[in-house]
C-alpha atoms as a PDB file:
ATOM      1  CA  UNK A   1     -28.399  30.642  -3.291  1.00  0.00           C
ATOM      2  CA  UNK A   2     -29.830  28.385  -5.836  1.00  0.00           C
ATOM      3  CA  UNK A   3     -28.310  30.541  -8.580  1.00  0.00           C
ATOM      4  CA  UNK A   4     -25.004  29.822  -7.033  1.00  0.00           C
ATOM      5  CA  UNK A   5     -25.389  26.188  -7.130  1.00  0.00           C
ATOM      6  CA  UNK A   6     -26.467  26.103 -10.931  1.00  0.00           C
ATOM      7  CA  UNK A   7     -23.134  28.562 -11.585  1.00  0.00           C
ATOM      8  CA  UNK A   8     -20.985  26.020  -9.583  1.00  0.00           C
ATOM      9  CA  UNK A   9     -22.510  22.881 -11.395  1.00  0.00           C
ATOM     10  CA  UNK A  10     -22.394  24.847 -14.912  1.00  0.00           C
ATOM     11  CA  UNK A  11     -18.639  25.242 -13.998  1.00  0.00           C
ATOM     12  CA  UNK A  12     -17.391  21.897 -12.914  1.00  0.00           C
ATOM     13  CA  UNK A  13     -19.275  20.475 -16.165  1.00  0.00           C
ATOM     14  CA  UNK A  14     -17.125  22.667 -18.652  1.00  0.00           C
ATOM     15  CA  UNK A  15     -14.438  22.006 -16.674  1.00  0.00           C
ATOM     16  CA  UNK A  16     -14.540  18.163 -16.854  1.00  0.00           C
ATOM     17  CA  UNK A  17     -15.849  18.183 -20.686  1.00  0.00           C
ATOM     18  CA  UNK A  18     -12.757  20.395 -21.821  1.00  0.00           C
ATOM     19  CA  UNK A  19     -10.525  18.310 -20.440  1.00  0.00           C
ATOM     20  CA  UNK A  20     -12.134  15.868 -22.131  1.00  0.00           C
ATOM     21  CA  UNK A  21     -12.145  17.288 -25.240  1.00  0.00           C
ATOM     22  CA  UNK A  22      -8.011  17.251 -24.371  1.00  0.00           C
ATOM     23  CA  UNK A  23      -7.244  14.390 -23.758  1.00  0.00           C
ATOM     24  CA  UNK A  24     -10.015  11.994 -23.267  1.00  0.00           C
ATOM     25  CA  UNK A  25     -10.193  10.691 -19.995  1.00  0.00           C
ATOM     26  CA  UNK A  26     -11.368  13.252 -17.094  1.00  0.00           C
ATOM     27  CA  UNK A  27      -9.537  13.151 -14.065  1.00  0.00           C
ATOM     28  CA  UNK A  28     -10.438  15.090 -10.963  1.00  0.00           C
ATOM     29  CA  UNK A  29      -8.391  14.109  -7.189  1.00  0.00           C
ATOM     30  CA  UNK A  30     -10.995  11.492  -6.796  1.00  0.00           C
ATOM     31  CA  UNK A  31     -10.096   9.580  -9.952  1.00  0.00           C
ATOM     32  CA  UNK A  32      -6.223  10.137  -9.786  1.00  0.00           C
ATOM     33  CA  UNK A  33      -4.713   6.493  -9.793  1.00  0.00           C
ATOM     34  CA  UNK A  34      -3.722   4.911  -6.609  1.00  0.00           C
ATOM     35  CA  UNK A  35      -0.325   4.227  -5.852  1.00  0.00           C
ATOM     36  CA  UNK A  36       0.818   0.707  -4.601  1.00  0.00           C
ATOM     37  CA  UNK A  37       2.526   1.490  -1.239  1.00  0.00           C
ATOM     38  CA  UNK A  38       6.235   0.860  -0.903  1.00  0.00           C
ATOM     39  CA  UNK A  39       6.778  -0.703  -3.897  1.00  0.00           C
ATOM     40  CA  UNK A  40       7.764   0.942  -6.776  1.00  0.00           C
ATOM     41  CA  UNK A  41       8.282  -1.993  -9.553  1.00  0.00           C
ATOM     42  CA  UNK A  42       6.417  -3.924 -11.786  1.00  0.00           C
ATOM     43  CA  UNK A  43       6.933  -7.303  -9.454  1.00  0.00           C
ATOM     44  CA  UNK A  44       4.654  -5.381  -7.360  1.00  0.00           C
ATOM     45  CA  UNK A  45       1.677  -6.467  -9.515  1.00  0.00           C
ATOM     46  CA  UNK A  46       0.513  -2.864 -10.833  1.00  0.00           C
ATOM     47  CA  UNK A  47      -1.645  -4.757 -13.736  1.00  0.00           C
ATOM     48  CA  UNK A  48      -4.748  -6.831 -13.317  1.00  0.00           C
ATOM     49  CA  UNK A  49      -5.280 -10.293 -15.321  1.00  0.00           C
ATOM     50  CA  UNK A  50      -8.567  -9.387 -16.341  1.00  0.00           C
ATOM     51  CA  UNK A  51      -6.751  -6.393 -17.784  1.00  0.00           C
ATOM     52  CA  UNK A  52      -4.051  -8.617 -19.686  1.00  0.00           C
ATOM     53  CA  UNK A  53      -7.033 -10.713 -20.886  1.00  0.00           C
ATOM     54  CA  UNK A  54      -8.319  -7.689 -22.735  1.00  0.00           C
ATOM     55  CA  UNK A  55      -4.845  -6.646 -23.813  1.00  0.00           C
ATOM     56  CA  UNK A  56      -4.394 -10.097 -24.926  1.00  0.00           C
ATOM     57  CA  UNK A  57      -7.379  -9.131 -27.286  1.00  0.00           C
ATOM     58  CA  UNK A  58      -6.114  -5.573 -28.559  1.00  0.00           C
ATOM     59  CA  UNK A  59      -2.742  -7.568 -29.218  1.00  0.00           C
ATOM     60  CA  UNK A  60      -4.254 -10.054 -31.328  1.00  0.00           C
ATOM     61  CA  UNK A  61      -6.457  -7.574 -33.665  1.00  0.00           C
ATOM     62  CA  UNK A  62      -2.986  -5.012 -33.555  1.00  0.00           C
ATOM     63  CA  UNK A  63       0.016  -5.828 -32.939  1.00  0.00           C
ATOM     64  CA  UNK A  64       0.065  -9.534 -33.799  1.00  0.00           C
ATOM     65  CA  UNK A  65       0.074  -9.586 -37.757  1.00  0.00           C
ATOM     66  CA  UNK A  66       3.800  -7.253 -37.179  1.00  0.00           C
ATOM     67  CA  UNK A  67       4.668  -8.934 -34.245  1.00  0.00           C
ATOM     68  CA  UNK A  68       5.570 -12.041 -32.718  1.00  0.00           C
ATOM     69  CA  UNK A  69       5.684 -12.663 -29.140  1.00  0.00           C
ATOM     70  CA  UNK A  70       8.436 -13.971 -29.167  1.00  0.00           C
ATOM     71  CA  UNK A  71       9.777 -10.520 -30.024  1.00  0.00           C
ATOM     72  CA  UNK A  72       8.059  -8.681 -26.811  1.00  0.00           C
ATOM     73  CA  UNK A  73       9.279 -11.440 -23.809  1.00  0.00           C
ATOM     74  CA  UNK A  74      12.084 -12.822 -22.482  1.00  0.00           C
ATOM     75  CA  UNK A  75      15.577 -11.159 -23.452  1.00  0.00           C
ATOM     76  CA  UNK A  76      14.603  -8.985 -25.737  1.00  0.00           C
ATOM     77  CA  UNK A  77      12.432  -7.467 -23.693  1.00  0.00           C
ATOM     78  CA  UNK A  78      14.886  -7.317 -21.174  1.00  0.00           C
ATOM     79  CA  UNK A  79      17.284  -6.200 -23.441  1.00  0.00           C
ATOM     80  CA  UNK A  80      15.190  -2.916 -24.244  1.00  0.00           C
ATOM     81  CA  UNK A  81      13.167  -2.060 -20.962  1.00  0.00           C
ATOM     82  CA  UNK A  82      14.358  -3.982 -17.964  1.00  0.00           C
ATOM     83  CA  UNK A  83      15.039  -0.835 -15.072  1.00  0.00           C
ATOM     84  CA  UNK A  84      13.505   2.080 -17.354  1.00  0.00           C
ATOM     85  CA  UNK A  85       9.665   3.614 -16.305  1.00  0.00           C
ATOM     86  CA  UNK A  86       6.661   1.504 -17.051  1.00  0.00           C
ATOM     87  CA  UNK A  87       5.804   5.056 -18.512  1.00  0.00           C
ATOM     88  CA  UNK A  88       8.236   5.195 -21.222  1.00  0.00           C
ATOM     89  CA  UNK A  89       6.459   1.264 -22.250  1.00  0.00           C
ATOM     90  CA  UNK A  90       3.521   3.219 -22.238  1.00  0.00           C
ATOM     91  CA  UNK A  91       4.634   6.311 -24.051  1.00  0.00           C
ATOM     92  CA  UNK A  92       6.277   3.991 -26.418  1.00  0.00           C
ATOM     93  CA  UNK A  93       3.377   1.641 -27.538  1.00  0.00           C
ATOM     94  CA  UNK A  94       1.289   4.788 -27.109  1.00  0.00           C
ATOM     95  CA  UNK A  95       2.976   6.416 -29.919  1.00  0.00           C
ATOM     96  CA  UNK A  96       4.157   4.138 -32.538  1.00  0.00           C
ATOM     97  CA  UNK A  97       2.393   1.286 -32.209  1.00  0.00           C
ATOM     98  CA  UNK A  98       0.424  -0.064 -34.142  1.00  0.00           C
ATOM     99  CA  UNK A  99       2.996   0.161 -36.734  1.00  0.00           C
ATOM    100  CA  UNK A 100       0.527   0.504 -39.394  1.00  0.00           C
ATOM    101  CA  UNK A 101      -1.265   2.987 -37.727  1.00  0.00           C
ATOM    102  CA  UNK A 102       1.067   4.445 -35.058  1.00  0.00           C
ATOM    103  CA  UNK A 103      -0.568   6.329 -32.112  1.00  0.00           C
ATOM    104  CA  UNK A 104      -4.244   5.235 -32.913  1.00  0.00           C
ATOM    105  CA  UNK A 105      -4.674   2.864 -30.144  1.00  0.00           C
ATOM    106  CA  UNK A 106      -7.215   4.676 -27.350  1.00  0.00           C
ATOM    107  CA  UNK A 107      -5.178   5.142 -23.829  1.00  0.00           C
ATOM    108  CA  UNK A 108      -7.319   2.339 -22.347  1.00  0.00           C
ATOM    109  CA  UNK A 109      -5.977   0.057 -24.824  1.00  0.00           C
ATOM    110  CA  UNK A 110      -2.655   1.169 -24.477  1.00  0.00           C
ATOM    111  CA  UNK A 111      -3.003   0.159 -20.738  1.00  0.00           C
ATOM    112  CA  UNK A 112      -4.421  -3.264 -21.437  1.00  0.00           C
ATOM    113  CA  UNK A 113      -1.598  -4.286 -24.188  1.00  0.00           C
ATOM    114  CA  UNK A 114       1.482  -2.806 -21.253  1.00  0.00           C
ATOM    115  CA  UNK A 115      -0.854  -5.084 -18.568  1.00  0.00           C
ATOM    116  CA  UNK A 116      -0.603  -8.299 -21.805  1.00  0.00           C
ATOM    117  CA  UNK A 117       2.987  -7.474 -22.243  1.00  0.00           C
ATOM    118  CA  UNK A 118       3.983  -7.638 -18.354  1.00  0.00           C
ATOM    119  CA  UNK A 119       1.863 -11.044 -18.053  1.00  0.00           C
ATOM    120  CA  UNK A 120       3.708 -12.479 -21.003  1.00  0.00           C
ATOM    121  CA  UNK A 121       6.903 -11.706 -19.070  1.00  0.00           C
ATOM    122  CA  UNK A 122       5.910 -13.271 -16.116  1.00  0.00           C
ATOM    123  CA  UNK A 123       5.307 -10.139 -13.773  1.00  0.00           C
ATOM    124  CA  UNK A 124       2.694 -10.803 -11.557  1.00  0.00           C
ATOM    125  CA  UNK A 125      -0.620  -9.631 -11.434  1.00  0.00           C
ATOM    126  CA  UNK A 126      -1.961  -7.455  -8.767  1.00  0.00           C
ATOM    127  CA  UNK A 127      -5.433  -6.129  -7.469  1.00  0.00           C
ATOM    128  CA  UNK A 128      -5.531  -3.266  -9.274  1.00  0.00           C
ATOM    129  CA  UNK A 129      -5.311  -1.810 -13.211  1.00  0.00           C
ATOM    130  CA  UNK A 130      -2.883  -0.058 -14.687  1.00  0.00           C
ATOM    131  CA  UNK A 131      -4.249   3.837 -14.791  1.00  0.00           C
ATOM    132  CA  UNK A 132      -4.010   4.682 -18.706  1.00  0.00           C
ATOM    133  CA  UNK A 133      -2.039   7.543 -18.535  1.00  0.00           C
ATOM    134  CA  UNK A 134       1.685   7.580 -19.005  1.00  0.00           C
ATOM    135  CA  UNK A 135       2.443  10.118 -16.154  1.00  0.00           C
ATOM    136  CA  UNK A 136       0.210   7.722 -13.363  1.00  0.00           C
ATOM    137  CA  UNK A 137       2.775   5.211 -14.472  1.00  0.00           C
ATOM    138  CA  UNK A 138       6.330   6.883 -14.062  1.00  0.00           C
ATOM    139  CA  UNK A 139       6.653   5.764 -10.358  1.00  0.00           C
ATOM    140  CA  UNK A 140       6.889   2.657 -11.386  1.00  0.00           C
ATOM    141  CA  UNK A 141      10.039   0.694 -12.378  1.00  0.00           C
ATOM    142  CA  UNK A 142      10.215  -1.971 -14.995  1.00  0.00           C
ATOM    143  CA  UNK A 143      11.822  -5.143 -13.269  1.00  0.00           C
ATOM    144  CA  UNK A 144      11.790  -8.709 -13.740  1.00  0.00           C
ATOM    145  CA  UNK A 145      12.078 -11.962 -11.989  1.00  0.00           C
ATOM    146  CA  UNK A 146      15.241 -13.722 -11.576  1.00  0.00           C
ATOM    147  CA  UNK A 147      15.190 -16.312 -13.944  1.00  0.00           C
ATOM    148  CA  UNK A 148      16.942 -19.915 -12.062  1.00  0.00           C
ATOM    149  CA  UNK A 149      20.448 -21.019 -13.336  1.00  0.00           C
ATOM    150  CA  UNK A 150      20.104 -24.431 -13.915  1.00  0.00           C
ATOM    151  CA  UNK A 151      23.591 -26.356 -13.413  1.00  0.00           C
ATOM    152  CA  UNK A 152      25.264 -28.370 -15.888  1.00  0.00           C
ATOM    153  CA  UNK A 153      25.763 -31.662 -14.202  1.00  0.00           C
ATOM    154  CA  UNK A 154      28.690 -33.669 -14.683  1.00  0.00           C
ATOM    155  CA  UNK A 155      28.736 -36.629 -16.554  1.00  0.00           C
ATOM    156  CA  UNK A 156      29.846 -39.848 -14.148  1.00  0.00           C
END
């Protein structure tokens, strides 16, 4: 019997270490992402602000000396992801970002500069982080608030 158990626990370990040796982060059932019931956007606060602090952090020390913010909010930003998959953000700034260094960011930082870039565009923030994995994130829909007409008035 106690051979057993030592073959079992031998097992599980070289399970979990190669697929950490694949990919980096270890997932098992137990540390699959949780969904946010019935909502399937990011208005539905899939991003933490302690999480956008950090990625506020990874943004300054990679993306800013390229970037502006200016050039990641409002209608641009719109313009290129408004109704696509928060995975393809992911994927995206994932792959080629830093420019300098495309694709050297680690997954968790990946997560926390998505989490910066959905604060920055006013989507609120919810109870729980973004998983950093691109395929966790494909449920999810990239939507934002409707920003107010204001009214021209009439001059008396």
């Amino acid at each position: 019997m106690r051979l057993l158990f030592v073959f079992a626990a031998c097992a599980i370990t070289s399970t979990v270490r190669a697929q950490t040796a694949k990919g980096g982060v270890a997932q098992t059932a137990e540390a699959a992402p949780p969904r946010i019931a019935n909502d399937s956007t990011t208005l539905a606060g899939v991003y933490t602000a302690a999480q956008a602090a950090r990625g506020k952090n990874v943004y300054a020390g990679n993306c800013r000396s390229c970037h502006a913010p200016e050039s990641h909010t409002g209608e641009t930003f719109k313009t290129w992801w408004r109704g696509k998959q928060l995975s393809e953000l992911f994927t995206f700034v994932s792959t080629k970002m830093p420019k300098n260094d495309p694709g050297s960011l680690a997954p968790e930082d990946v997560a926390d500069v998505v989490a910066y870039l959905l604060q920055m565009n006013a989507m609120p923030p919810g109870t729980r982080e973004l998983f950093p994995a691109a395929d966790s994130l494909k449920p999810y829909r990239i939507e934002m608030k409707a920003q107010a007409k204001t009214a021209k008035r009439k001059k008396p």
